[in-house]
PDB file of N, CA and C in Angstrom:
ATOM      1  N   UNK A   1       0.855  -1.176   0.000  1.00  0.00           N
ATOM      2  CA  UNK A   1       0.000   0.000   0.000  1.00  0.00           C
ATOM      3  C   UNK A   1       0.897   1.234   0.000  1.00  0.00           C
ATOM      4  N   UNK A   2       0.850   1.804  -0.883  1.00  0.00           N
ATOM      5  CA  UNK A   2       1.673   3.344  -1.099  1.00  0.00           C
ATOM      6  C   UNK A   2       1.094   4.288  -0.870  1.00  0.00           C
ATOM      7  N   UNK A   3       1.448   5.494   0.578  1.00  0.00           N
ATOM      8  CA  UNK A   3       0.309   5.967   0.384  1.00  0.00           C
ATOM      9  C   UNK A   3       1.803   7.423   0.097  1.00  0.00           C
ATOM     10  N   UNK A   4       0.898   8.866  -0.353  1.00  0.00           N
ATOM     11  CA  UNK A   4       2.154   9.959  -0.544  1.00  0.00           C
ATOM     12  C   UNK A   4       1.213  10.896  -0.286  1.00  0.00           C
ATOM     13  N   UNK A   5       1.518  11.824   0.574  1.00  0.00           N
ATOM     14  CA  UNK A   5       1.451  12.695   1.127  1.00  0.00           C
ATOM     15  C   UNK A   5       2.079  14.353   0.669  1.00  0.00           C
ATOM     16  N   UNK A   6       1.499  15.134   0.099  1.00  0.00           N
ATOM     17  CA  UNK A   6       1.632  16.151  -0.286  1.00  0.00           C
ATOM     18  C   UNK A   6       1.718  17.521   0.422  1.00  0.00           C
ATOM     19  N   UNK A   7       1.931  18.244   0.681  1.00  0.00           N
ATOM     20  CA  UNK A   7       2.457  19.285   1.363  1.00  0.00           C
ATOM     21  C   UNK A   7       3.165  20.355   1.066  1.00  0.00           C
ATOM     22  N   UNK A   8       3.328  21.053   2.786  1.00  0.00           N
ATOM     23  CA  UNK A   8       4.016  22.199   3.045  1.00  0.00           C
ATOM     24  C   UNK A   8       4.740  21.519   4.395  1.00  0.00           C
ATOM     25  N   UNK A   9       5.908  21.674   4.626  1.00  0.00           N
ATOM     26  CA  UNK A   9       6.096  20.939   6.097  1.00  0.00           C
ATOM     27  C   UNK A   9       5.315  21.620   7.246  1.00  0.00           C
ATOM     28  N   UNK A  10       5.395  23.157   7.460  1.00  0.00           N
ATOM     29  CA  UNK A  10       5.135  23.876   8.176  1.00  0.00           C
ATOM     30  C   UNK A  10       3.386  24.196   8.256  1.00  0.00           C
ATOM     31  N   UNK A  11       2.701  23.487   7.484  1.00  0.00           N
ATOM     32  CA  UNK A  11       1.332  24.014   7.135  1.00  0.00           C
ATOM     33  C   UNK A  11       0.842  23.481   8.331  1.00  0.00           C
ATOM     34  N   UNK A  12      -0.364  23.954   9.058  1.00  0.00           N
ATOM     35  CA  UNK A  12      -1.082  23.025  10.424  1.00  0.00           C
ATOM     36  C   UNK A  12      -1.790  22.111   9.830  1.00  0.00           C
ATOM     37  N   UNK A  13      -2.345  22.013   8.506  1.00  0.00           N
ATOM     38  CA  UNK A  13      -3.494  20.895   8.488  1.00  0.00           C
ATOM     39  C   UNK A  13      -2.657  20.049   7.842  1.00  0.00           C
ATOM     40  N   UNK A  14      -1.230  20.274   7.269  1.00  0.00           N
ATOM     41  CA  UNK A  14      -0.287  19.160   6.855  1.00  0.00           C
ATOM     42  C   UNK A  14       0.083  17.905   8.150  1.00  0.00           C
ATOM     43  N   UNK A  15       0.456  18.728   9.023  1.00  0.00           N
ATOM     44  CA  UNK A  15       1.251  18.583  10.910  1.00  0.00           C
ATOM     45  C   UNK A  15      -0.082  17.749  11.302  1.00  0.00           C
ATOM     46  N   UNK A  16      -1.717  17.638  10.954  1.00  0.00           N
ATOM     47  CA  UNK A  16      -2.615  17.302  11.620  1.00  0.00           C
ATOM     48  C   UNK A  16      -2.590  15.787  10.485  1.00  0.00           C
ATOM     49  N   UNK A  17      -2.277  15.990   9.250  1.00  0.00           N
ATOM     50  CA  UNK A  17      -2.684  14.786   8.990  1.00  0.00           C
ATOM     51  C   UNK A  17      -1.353  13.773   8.733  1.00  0.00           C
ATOM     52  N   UNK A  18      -0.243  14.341   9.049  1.00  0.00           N
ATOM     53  CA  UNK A  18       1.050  13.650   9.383  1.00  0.00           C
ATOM     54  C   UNK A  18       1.063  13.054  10.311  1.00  0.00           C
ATOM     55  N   UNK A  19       0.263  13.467  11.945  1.00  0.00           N
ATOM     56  CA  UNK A  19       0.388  13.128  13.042  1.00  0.00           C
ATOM     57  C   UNK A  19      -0.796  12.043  13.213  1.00  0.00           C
ATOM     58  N   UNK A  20      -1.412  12.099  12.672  1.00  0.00           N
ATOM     59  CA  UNK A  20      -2.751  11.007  12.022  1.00  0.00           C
ATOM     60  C   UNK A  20      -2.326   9.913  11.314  1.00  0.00           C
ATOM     61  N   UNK A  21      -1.591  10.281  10.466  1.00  0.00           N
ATOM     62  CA  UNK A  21      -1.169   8.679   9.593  1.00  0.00           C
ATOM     63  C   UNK A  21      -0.043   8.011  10.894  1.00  0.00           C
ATOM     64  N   UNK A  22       0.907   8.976  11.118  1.00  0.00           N
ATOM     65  CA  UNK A  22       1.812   8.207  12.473  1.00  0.00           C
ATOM     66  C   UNK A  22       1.144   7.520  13.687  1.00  0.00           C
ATOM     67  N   UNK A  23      -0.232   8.159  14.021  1.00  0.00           N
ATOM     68  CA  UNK A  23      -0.824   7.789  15.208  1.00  0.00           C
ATOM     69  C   UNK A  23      -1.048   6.317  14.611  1.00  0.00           C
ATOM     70  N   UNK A  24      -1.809   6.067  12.982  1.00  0.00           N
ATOM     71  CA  UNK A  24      -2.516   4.997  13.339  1.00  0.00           C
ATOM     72  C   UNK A  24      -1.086   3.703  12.649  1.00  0.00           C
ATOM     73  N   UNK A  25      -0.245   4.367  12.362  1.00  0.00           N
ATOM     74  CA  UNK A  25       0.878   3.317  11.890  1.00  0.00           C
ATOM     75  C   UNK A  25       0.881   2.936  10.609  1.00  0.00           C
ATOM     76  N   UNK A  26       0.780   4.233   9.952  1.00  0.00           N
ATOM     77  CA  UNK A  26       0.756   4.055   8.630  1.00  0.00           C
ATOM     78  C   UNK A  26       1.541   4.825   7.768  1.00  0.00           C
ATOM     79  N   UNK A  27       2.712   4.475   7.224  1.00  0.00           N
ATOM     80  CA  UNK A  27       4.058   4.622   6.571  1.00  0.00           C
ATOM     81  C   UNK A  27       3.110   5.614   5.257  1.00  0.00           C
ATOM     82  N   UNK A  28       4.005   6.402   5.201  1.00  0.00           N
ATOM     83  CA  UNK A  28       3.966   7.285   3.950  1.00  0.00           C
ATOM     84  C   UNK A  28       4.954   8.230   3.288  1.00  0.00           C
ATOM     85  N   UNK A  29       5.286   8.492   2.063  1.00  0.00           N
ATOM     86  CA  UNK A  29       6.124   9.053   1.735  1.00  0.00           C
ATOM     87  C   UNK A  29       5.516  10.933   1.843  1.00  0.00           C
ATOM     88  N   UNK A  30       6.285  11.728   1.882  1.00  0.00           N
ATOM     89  CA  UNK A  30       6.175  12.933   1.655  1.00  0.00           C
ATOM     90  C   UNK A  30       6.697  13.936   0.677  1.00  0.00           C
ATOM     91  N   UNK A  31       6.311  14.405   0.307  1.00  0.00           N
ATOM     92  CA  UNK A  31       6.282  15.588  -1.095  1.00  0.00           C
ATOM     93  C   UNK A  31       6.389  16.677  -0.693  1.00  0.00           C
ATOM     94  N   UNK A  32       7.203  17.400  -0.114  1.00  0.00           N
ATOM     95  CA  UNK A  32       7.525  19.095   0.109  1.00  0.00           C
ATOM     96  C   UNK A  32       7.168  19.586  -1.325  1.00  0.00           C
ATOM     97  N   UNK A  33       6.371  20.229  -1.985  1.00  0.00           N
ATOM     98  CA  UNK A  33       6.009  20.728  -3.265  1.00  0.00           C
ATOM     99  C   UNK A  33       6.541  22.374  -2.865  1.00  0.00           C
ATOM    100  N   UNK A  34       7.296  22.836  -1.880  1.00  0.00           N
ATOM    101  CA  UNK A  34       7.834  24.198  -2.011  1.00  0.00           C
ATOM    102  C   UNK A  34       9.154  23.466  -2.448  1.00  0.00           C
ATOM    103  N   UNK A  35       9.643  22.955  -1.630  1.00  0.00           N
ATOM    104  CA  UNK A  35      11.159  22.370  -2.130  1.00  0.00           C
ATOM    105  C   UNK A  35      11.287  21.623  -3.399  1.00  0.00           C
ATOM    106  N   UNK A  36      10.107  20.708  -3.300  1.00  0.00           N
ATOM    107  CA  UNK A  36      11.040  19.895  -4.721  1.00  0.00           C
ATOM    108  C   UNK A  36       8.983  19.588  -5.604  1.00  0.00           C
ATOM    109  N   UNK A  37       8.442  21.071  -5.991  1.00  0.00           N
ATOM    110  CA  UNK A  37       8.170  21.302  -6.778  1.00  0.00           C
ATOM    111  C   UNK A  37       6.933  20.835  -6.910  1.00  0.00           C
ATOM    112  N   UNK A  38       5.844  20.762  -8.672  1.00  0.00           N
ATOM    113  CA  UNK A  38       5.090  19.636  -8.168  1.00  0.00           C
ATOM    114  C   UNK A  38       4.927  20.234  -9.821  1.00  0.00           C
ATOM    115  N   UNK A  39       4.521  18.792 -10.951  1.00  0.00           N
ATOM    116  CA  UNK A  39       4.764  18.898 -11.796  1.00  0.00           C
ATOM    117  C   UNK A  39       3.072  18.966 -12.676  1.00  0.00           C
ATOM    118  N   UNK A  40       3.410  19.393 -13.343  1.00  0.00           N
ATOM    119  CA  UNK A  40       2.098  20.022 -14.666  1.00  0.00           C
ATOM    120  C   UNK A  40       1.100  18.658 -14.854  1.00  0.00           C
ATOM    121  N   UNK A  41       1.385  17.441 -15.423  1.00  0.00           N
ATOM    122  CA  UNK A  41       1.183  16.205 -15.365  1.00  0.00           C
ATOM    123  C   UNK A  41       0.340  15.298 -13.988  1.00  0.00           C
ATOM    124  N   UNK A  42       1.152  15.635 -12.979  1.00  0.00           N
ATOM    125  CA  UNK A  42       0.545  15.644 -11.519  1.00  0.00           C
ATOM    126  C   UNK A  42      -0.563  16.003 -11.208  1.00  0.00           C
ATOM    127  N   UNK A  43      -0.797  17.682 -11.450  1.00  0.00           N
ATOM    128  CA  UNK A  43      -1.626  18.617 -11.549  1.00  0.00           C
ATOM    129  C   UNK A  43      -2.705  18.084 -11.995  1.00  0.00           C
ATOM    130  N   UNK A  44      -2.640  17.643 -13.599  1.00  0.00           N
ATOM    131  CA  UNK A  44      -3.784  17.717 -14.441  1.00  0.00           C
ATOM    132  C   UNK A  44      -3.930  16.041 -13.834  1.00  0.00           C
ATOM    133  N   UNK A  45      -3.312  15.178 -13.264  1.00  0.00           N
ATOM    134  CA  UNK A  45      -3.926  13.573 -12.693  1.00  0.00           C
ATOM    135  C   UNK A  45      -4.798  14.137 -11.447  1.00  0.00           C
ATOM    136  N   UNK A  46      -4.486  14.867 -10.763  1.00  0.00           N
ATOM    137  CA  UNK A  46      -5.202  15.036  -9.258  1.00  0.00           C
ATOM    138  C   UNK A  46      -6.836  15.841 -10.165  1.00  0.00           C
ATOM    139  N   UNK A  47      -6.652  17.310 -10.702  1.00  0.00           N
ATOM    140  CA  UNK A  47      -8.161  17.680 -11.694  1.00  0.00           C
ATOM    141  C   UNK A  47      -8.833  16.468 -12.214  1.00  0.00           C
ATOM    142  N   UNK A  48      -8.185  15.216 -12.780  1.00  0.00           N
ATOM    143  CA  UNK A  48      -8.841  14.528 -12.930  1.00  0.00           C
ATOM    144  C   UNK A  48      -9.948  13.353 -12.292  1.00  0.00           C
ATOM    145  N   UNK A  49      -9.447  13.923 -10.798  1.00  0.00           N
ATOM    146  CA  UNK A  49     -10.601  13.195  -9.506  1.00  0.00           C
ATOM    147  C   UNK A  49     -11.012  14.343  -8.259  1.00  0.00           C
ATOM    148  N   UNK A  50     -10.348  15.445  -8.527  1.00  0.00           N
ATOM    149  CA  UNK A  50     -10.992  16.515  -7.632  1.00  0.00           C
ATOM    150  C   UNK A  50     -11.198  17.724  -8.257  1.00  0.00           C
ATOM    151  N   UNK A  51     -12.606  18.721  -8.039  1.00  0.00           N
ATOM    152  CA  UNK A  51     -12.407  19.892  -9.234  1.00  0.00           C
ATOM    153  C   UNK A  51     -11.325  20.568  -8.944  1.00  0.00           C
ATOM    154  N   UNK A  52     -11.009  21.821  -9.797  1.00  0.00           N
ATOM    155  CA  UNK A  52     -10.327  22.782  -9.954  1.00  0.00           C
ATOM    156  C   UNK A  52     -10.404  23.589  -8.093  1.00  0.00           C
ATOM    157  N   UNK A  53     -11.797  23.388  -7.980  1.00  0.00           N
ATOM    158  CA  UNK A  53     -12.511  25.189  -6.832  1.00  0.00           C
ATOM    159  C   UNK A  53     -11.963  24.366  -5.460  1.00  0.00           C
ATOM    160  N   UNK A  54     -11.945  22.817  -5.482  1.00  0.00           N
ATOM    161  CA  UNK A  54     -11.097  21.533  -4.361  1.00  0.00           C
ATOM    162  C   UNK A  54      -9.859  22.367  -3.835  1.00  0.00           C
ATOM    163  N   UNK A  55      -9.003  21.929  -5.713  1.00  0.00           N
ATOM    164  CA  UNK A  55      -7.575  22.164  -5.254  1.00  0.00           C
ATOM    165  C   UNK A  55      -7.085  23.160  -5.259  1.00  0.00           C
ATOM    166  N   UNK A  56      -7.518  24.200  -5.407  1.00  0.00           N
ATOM    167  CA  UNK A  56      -6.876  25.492  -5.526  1.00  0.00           C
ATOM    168  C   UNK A  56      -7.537  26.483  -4.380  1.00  0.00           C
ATOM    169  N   UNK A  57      -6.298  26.757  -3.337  1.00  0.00           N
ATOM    170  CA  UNK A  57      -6.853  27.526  -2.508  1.00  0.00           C
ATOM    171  C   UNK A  57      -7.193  28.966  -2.698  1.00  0.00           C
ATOM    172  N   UNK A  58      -8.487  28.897  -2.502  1.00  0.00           N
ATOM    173  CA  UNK A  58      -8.624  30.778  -2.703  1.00  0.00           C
ATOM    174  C   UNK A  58      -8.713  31.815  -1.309  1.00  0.00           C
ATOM    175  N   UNK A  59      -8.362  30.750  -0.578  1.00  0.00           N
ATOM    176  CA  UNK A  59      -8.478  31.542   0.540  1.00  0.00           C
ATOM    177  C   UNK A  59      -7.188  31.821   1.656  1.00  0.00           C
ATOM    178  N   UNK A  60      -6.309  31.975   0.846  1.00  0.00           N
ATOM    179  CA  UNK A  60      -4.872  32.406   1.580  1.00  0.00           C
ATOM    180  C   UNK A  60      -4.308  33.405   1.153  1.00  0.00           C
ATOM    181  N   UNK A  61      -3.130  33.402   2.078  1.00  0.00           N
ATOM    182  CA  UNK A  61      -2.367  34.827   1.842  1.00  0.00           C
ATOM    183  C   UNK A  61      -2.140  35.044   0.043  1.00  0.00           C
ATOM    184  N   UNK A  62      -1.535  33.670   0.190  1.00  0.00           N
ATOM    185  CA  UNK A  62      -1.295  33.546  -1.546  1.00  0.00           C
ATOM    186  C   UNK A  62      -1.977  33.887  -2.373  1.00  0.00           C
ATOM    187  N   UNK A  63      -3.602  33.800  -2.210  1.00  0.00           N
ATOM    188  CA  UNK A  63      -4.139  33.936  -3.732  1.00  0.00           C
ATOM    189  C   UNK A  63      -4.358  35.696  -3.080  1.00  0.00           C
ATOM    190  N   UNK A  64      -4.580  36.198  -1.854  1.00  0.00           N
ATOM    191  CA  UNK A  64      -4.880  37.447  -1.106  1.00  0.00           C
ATOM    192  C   UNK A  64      -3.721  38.138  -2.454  1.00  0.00           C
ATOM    193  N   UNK A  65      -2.581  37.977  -2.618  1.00  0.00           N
ATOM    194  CA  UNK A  65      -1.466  38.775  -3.127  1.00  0.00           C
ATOM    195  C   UNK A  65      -1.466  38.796  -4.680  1.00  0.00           C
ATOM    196  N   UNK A  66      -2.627  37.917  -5.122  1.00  0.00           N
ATOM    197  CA  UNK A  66      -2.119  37.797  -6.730  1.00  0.00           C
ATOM    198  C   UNK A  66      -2.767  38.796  -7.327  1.00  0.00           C
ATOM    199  N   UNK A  67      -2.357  39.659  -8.092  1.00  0.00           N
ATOM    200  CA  UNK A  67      -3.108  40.291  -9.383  1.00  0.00           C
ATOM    201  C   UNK A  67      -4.462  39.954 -10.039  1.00  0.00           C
ATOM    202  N   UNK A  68      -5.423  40.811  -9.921  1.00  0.00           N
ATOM    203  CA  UNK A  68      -6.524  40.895 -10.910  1.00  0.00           C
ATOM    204  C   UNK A  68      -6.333  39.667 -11.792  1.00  0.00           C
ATOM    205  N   UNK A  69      -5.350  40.028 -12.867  1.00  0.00           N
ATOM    206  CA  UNK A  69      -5.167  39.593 -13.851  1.00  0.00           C
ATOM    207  C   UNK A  69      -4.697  38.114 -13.519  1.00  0.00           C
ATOM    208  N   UNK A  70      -4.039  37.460 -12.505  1.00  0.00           N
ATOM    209  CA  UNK A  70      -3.226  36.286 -12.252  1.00  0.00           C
ATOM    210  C   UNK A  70      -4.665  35.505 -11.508  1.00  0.00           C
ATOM    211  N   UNK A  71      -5.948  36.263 -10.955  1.00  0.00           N
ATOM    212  CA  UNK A  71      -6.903  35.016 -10.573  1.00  0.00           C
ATOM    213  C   UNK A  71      -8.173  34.957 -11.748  1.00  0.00           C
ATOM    214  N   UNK A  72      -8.125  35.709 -12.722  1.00  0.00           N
ATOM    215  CA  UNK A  72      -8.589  35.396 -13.299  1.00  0.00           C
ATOM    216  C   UNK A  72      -8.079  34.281 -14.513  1.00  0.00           C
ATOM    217  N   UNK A  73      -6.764  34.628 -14.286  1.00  0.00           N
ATOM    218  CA  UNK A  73      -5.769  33.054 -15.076  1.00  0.00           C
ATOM    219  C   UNK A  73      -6.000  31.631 -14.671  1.00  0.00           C
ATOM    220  N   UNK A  74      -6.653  32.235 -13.410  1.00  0.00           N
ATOM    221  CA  UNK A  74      -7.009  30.809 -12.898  1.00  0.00           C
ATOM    222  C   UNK A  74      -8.136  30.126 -12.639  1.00  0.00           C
ATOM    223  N   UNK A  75      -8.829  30.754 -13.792  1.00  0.00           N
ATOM    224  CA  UNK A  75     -10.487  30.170 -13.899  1.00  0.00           C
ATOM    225  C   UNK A  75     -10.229  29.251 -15.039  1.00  0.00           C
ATOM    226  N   UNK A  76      -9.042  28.935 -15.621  1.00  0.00           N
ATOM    227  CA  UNK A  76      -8.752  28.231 -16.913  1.00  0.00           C
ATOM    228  C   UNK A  76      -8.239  26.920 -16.202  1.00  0.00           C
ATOM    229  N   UNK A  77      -8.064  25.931 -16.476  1.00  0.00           N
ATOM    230  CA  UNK A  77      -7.029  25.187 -16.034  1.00  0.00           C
ATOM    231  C   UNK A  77      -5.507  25.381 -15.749  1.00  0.00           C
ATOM    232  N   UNK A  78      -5.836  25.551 -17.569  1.00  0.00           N
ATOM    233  CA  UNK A  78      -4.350  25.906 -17.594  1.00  0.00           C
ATOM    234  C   UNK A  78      -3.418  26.896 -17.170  1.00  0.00           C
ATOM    235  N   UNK A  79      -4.095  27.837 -16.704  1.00  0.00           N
ATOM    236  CA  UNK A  79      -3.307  29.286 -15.966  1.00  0.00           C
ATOM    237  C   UNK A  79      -3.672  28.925 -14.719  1.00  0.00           C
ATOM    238  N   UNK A  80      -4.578  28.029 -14.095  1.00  0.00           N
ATOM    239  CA  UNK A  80      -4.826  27.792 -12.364  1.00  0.00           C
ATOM    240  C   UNK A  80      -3.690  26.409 -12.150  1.00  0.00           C
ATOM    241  N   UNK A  81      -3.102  26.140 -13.244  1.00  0.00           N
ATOM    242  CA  UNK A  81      -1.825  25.066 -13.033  1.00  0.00           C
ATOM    243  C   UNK A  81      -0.777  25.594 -13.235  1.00  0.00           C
ATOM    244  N   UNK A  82      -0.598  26.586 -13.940  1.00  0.00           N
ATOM    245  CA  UNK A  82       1.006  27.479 -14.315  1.00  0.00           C
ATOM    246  C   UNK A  82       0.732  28.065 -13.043  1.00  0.00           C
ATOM    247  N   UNK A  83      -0.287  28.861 -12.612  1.00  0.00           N
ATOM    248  CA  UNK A  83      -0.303  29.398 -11.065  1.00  0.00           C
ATOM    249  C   UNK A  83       0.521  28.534 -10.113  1.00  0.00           C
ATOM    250  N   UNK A  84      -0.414  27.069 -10.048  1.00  0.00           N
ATOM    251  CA  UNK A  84      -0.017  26.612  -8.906  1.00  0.00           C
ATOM    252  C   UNK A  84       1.526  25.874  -9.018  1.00  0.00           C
ATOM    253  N   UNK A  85       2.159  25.844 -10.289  1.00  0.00           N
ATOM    254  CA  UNK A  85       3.341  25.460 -10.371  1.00  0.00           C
ATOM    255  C   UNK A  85       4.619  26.487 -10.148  1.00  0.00           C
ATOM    256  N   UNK A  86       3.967  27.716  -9.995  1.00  0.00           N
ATOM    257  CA  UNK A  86       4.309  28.692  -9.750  1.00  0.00           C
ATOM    258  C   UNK A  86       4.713  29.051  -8.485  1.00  0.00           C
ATOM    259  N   UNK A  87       3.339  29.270  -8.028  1.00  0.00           N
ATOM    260  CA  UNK A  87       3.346  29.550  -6.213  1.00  0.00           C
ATOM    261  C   UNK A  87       2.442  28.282  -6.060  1.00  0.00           C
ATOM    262  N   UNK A  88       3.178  27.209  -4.960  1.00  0.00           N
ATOM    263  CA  UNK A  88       2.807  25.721  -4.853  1.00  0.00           C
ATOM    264  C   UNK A  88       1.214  26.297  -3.232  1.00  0.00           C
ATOM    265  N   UNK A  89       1.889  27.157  -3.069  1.00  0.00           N
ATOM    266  CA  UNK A  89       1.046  27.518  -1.360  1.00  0.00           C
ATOM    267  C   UNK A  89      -0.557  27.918  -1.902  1.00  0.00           C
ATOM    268  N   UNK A  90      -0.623  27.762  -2.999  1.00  0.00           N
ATOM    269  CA  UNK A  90      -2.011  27.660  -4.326  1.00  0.00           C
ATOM    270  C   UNK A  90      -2.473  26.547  -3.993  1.00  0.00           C
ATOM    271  N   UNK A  91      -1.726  25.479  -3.698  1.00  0.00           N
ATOM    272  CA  UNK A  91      -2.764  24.067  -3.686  1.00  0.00           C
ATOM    273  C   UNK A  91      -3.135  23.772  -2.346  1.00  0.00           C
ATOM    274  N   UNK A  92      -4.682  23.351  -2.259  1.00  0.00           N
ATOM    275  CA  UNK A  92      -4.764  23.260  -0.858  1.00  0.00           C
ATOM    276  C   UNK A  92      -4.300  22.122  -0.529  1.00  0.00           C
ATOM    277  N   UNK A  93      -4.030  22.302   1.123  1.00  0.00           N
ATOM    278  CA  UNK A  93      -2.954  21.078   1.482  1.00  0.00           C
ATOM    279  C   UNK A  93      -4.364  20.141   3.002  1.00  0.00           C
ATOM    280  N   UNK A  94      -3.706  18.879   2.732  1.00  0.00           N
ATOM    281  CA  UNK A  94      -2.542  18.571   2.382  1.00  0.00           C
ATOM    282  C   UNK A  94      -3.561  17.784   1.091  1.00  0.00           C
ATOM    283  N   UNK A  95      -2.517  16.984   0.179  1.00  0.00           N
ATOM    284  CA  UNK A  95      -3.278  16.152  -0.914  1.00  0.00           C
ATOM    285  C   UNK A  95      -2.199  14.718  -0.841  1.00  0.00           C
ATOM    286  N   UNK A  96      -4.000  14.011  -0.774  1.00  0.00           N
ATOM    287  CA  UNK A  96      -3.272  12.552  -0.249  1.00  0.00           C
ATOM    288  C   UNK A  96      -3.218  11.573  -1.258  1.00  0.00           C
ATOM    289  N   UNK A  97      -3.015  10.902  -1.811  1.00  0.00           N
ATOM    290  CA  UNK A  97      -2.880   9.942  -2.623  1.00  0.00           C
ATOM    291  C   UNK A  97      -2.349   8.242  -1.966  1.00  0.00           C
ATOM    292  N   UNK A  98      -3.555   8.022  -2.696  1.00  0.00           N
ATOM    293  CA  UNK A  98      -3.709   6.247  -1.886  1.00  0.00           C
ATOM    294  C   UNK A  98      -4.554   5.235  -2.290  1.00  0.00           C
ATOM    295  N   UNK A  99      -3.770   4.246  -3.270  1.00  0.00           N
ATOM    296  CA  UNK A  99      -4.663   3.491  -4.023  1.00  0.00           C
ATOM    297  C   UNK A  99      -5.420   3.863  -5.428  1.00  0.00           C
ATOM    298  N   UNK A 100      -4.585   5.039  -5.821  1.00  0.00           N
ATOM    299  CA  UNK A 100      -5.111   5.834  -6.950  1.00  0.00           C
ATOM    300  C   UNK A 100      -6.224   6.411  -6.373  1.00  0.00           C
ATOM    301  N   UNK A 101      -6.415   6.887  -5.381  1.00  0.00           N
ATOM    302  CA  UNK A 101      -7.250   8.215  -5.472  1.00  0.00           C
ATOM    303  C   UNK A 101      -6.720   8.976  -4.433  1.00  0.00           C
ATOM    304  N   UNK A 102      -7.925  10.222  -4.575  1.00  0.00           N
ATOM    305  CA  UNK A 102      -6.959  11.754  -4.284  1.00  0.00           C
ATOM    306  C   UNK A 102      -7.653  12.089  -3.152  1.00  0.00           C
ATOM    307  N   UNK A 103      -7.394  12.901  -2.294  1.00  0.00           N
ATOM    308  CA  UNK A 103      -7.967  13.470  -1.106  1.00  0.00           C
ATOM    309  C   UNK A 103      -7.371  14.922  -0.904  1.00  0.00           C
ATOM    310  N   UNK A 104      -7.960  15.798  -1.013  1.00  0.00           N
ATOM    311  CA  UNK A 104      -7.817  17.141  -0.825  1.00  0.00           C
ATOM    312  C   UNK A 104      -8.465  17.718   0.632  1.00  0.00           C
ATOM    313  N   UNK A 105      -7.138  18.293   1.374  1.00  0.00           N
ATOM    314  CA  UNK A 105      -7.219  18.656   2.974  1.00  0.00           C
ATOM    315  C   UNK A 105      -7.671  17.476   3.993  1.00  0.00           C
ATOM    316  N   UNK A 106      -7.611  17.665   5.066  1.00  0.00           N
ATOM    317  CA  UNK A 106      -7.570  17.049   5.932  1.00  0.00           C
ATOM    318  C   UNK A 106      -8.892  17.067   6.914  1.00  0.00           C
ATOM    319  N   UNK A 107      -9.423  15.835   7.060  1.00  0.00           N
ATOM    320  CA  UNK A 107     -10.408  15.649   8.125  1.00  0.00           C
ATOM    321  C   UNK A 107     -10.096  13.948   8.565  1.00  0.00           C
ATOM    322  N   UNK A 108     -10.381  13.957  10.167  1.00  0.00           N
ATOM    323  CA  UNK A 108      -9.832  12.499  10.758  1.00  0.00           C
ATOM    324  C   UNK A 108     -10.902  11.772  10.179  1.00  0.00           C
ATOM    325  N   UNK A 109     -12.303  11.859  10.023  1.00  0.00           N
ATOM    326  CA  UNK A 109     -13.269  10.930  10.024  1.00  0.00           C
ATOM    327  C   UNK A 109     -12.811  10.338   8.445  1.00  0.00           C
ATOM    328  N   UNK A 110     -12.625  11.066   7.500  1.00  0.00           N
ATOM    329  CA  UNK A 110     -12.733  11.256   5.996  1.00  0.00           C
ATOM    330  C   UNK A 110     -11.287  10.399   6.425  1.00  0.00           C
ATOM    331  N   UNK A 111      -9.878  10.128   6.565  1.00  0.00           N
ATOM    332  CA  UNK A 111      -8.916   9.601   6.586  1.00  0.00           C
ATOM    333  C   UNK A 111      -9.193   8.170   7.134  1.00  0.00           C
ATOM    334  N   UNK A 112     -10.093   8.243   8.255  1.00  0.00           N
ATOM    335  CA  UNK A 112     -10.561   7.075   9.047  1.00  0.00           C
ATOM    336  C   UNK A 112     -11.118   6.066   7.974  1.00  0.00           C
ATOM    337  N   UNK A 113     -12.411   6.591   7.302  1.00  0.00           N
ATOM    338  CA  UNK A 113     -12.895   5.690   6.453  1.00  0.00           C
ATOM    339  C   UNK A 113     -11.998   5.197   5.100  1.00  0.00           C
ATOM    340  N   UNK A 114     -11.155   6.151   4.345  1.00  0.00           N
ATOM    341  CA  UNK A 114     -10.414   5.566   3.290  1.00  0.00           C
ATOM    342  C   UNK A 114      -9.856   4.745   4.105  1.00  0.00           C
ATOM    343  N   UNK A 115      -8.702   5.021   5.154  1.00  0.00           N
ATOM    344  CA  UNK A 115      -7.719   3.718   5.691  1.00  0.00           C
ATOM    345  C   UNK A 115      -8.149   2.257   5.786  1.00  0.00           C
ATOM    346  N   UNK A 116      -9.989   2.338   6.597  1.00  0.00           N
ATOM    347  CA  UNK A 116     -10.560   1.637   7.331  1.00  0.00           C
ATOM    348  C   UNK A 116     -11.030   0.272   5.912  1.00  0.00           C
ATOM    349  N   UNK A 117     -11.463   0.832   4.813  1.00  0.00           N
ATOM    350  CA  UNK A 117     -11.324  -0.193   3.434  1.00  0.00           C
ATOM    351  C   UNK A 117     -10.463  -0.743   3.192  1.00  0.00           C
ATOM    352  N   UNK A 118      -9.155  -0.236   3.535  1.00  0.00           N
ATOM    353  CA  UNK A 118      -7.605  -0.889   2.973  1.00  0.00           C
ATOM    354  C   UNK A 118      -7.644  -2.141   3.494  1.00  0.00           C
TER     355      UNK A 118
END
């Protein structure tokens, strides 16, 4: 079972669902997407099981700072993925991947039941 874990290290709802997979003993890899990025391809696999309005946070400092012109780039796909490949603190966190499917942010009950099928 592979599960990968997407992120910010420092984010709280990253820290809540890190400390959740450790509580229940469940190994996972991690993805710093400030450090080592997160690729176009990626992007358009995760749109393909969660919408666009899911993964893209509109409610942070980050999108608070962008230009007129840079959120309306991101009513497209393709400019709400050059965004978020751009500035990664665009995607809401954390995004889980497990068993081929996707989970966008963190809730224990919602983690409880995917694990609880495995």
């Amino acid at each position: 079972m592979t599960v990968r874990l997407y992120g910010i290290p420092n984010c709280d709802t990253v820290k809540k669902a890190r400390t959740w997979l450790e509580g229940q003993g469940i190994g996972y890899d991690f993805h710093d997407f400030k450090k080592q990025g997160v690729s176009e391809a990626l992007l358009r696999g995760w749109l393909e099981q969660v919408p666009l309005t899911v993964l893209l946070n509109r409610k942070g400092t980050t999108w608070r700072a962008l230009s007129d012109a840079d959120k309306a780039r991101a009513d497209e796909v393709a400019g709400a993925i050059a965004l978020m490949q751009q500035s990664p603190s665009l995607i809401k966190r954390p995004v889980l991947e497990h068993e081929g499917k996707v989970a966008v942010g963190f809730h224990a009950e919602q983690y409880a039941e995917r694990f609880a099928a495995a």
